[in-house]
PDB file of N, CA and C in Angstrom:
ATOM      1  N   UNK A   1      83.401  99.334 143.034  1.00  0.00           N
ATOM      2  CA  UNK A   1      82.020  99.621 142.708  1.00  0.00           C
ATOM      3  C   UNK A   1      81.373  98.351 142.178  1.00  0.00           C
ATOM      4  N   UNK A   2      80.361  97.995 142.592  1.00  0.00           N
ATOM      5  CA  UNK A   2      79.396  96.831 142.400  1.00  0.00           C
ATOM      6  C   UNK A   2      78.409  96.989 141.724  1.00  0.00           C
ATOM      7  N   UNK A   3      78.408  96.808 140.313  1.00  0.00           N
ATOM      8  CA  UNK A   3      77.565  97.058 139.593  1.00  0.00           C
ATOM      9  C   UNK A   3      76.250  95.701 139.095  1.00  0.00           C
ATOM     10  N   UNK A   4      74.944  95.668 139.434  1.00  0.00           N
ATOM     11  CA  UNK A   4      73.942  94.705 139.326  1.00  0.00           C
ATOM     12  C   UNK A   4      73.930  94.539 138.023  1.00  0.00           C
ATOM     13  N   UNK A   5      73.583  93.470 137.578  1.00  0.00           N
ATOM     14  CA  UNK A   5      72.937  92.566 136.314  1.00  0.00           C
ATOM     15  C   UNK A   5      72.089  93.140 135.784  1.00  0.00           C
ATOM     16  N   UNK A   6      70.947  94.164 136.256  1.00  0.00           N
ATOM     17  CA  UNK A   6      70.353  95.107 135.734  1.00  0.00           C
ATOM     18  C   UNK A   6      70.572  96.134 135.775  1.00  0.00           C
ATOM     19  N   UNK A   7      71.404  96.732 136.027  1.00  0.00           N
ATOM     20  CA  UNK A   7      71.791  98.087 136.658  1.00  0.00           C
ATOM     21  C   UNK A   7      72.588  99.139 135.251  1.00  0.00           C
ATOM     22  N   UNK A   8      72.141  99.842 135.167  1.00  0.00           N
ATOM     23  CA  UNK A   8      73.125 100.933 134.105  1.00  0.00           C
ATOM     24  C   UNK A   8      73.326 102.220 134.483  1.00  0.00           C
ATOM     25  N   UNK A   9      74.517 102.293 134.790  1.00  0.00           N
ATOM     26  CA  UNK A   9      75.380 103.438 135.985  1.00  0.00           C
ATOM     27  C   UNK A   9      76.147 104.429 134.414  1.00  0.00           C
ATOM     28  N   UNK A  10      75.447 105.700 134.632  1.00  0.00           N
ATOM     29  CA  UNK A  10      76.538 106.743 133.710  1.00  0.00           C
ATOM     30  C   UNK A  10      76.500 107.916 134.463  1.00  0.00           C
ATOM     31  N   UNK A  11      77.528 109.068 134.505  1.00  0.00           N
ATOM     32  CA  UNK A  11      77.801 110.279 134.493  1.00  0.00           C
ATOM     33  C   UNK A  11      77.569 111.177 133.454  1.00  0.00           C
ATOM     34  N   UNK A  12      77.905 112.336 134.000  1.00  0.00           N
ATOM     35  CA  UNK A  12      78.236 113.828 132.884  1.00  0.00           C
ATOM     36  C   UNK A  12      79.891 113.970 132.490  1.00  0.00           C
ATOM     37  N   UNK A  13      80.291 113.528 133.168  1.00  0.00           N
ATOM     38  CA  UNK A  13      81.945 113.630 133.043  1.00  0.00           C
ATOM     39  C   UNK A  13      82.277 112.609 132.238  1.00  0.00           C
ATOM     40  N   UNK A  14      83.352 113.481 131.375  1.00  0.00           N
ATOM     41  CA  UNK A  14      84.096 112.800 130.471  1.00  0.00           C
ATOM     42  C   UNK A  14      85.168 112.022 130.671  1.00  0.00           C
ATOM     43  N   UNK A  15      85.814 110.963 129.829  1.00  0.00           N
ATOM     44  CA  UNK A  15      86.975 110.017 130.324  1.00  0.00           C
ATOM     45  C   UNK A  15      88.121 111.337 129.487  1.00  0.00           C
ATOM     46  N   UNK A  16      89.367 110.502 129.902  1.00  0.00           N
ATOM     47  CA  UNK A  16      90.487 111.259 129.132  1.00  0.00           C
ATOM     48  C   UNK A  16      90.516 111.446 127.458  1.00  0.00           C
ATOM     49  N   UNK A  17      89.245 110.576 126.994  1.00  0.00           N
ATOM     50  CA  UNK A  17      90.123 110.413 125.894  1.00  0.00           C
ATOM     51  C   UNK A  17      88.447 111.411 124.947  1.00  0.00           C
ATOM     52  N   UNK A  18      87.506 111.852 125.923  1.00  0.00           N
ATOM     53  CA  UNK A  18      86.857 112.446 125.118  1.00  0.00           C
ATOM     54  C   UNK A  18      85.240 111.800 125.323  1.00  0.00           C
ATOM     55  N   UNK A  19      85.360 110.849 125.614  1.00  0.00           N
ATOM     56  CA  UNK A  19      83.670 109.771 125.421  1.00  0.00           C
ATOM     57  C   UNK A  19      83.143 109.902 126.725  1.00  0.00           C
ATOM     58  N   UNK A  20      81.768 110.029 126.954  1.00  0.00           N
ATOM     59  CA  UNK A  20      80.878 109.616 127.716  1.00  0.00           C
ATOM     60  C   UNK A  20      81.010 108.119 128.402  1.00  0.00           C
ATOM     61  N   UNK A  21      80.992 107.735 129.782  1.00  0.00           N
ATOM     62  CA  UNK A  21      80.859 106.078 129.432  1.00  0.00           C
ATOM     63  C   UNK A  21      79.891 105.653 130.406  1.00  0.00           C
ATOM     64  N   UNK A  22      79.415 104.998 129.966  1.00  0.00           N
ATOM     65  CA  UNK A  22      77.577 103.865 130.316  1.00  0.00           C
ATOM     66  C   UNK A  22      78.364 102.628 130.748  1.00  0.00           C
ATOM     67  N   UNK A  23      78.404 102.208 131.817  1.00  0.00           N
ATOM     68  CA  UNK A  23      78.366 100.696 132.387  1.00  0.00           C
ATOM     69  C   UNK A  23      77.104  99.931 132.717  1.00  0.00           C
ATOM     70  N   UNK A  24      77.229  99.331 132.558  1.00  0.00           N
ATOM     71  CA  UNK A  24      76.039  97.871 133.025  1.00  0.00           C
ATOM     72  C   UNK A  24      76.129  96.387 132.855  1.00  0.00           C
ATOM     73  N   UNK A  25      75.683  96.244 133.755  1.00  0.00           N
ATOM     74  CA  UNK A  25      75.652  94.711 133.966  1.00  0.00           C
ATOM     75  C   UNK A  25      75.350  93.873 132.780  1.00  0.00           C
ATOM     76  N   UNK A  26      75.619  92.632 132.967  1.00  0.00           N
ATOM     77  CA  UNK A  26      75.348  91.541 131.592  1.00  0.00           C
ATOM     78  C   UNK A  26      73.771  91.749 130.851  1.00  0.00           C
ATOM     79  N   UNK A  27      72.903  91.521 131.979  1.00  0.00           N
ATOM     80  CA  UNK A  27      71.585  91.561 131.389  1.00  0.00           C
ATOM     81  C   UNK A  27      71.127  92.929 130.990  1.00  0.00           C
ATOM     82  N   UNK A  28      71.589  94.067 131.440  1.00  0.00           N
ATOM     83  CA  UNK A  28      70.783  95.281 130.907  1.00  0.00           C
ATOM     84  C   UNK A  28      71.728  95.407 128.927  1.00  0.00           C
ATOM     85  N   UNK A  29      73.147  94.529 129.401  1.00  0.00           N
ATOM     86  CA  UNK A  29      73.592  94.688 128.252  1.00  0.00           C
ATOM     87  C   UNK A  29      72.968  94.101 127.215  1.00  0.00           C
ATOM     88  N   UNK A  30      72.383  93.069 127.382  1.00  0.00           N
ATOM     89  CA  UNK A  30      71.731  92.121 126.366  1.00  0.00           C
ATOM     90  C   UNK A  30      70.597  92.517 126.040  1.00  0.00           C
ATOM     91  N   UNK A  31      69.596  93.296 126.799  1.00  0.00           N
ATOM     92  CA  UNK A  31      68.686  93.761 126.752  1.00  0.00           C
ATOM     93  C   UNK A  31      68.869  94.724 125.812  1.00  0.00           C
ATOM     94  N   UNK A  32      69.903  95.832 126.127  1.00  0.00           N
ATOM     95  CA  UNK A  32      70.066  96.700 125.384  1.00  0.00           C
ATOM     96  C   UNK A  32      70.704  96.669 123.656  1.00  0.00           C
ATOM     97  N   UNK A  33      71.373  95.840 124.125  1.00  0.00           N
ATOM     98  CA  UNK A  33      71.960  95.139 122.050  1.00  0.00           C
ATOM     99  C   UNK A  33      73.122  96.367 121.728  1.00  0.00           C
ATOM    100  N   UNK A  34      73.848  96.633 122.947  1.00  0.00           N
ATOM    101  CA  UNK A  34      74.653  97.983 122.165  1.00  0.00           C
ATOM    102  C   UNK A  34      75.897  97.277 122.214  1.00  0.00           C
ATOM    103  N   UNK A  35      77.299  97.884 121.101  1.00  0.00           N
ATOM    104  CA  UNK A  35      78.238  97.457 121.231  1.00  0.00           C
ATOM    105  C   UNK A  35      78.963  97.631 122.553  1.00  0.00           C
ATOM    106  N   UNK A  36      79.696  97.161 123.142  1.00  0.00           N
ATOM    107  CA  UNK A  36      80.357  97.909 124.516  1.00  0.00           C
ATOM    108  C   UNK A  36      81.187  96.793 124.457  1.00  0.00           C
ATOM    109  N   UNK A  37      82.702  96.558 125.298  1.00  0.00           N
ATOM    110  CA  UNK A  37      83.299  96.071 125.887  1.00  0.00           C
ATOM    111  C   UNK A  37      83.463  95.761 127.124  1.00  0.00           C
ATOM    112  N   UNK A  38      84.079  94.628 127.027  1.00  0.00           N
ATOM    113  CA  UNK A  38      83.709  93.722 128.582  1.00  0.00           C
ATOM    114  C   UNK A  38      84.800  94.111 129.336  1.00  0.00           C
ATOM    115  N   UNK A  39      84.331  94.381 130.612  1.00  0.00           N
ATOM    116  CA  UNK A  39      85.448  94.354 131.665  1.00  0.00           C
ATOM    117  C   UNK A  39      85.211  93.895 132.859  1.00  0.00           C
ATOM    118  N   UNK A  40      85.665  92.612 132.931  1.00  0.00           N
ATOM    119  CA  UNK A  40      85.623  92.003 134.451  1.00  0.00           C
ATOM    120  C   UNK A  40      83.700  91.194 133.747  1.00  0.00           C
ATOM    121  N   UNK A  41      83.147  91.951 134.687  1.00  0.00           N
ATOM    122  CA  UNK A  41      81.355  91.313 135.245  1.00  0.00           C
ATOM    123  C   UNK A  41      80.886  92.532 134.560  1.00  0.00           C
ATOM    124  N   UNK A  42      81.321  93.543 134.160  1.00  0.00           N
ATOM    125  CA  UNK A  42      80.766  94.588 133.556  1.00  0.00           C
ATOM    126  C   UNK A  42      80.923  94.888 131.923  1.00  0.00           C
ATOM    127  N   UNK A  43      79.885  95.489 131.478  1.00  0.00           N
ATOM    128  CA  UNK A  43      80.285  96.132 129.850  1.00  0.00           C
ATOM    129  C   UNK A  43      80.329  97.529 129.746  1.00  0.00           C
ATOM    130  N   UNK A  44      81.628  98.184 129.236  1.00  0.00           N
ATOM    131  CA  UNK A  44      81.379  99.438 129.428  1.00  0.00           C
ATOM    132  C   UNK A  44      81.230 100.190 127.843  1.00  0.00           C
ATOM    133  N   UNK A  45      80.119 100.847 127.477  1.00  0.00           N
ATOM    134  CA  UNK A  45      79.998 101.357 126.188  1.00  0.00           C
ATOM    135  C   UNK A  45      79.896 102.902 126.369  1.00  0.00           C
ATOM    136  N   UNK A  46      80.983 103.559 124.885  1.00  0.00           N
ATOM    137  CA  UNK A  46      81.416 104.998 125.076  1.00  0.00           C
ATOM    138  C   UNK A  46      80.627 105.342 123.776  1.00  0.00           C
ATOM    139  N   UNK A  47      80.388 106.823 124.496  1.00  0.00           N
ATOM    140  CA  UNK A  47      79.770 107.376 123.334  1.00  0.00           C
ATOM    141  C   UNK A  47      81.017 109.152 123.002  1.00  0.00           C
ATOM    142  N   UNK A  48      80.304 109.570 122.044  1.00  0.00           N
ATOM    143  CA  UNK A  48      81.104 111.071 121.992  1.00  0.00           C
ATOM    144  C   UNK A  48      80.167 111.770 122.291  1.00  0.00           C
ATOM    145  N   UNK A  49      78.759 111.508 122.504  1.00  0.00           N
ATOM    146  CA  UNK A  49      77.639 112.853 122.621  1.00  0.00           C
ATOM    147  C   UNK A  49      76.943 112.478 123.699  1.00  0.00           C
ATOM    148  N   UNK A  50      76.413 113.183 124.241  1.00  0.00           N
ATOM    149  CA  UNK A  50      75.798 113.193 125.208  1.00  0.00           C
ATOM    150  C   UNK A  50      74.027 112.690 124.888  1.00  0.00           C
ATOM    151  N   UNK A  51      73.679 112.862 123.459  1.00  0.00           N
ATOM    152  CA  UNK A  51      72.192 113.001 123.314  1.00  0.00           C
ATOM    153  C   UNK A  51      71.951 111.408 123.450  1.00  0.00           C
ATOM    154  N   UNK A  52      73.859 110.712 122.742  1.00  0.00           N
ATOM    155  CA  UNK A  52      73.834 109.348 122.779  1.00  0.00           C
ATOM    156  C   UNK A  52      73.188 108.623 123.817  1.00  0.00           C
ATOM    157  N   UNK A  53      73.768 109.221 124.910  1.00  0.00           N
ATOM    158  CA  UNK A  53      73.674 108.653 126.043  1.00  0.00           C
ATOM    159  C   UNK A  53      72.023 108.661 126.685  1.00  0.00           C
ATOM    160  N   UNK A  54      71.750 109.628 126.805  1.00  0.00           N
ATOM    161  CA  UNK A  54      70.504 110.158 126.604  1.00  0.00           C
ATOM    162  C   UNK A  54      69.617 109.255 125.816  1.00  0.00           C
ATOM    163  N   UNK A  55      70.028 109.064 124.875  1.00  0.00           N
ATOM    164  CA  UNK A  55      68.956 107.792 124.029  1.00  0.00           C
ATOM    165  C   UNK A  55      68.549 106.462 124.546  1.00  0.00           C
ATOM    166  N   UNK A  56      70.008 106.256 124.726  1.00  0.00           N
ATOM    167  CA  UNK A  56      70.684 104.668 125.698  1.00  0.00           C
ATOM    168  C   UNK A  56      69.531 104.522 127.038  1.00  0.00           C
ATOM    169  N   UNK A  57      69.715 105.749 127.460  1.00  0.00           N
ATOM    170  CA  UNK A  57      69.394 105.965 129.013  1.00  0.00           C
ATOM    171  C   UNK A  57      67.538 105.517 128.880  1.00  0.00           C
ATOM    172  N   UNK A  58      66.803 106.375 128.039  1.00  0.00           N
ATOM    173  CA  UNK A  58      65.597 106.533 127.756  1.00  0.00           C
ATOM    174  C   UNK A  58      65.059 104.778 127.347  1.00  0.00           C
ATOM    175  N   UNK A  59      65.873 104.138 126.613  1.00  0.00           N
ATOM    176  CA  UNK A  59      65.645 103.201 125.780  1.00  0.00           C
ATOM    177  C   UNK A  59      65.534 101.850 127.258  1.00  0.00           C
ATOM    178  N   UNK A  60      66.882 101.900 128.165  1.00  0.00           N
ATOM    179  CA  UNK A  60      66.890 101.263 129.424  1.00  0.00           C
ATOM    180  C   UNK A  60      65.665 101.807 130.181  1.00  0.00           C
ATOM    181  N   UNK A  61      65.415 102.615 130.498  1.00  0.00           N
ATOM    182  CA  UNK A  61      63.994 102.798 131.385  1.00  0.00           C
ATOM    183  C   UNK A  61      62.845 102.249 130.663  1.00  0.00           C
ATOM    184  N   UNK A  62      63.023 102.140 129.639  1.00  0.00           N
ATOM    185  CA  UNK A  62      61.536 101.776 128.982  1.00  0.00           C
ATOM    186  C   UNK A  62      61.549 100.145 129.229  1.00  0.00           C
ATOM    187  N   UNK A  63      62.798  99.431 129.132  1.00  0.00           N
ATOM    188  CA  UNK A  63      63.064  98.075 129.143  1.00  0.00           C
ATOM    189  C   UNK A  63      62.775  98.290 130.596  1.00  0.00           C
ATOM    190  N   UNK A  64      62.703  98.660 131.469  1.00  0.00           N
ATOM    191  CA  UNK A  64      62.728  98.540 133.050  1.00  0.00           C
ATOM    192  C   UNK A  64      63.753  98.299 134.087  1.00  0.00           C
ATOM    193  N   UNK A  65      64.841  98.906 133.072  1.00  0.00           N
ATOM    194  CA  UNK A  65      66.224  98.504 133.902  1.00  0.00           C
ATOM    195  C   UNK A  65      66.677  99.363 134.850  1.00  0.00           C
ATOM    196  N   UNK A  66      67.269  99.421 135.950  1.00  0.00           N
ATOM    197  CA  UNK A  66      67.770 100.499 136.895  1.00  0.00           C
ATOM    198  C   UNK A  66      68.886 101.407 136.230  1.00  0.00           C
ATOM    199  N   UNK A  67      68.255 102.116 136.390  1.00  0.00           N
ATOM    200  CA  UNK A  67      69.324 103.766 135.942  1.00  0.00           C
ATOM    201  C   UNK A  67      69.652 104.555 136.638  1.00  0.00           C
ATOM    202  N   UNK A  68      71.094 104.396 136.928  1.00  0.00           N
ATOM    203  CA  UNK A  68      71.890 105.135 137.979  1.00  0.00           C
ATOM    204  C   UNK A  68      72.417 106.350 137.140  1.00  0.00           C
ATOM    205  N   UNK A  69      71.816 107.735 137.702  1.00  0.00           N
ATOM    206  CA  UNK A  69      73.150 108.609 137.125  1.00  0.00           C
ATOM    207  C   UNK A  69      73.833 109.180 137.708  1.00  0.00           C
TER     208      UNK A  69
END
């Protein structure tokens, strides 16, 4: 999966361990100022709630970033 420099890709489905997870590229990351970890070209940041995500999500559209869900 090829994720863009602006791009912030999340689901409804949960990982194994319980969290929500939000990927995006370098620049939506910087834009956004959230903690997340790096993997590879990507940052992936977990949440436990969904409203989290939801916030994240709202906060990237307003910055003008692409939001994949």
């Amino acid at each position: 999966m090829r994720i863009g420099e602006r791009e912030v890709r999340t689901g409804r489905r949960r990982d194994p361990t319980g969290s929500y997870v939000v990927v995006m590229g370098r620049t939506a990351w910087r834009a956004l100022s959230v903690e997340a970890e790096a993997a590879g070209d990507v940052y992936v940041y977990r949440a436990k709630s969904w409203r989290d995500v939801q916030r994240l999500l709202r906060r990237a559209r307003a910055l003008g970033l692409d939001v994949v869900e």
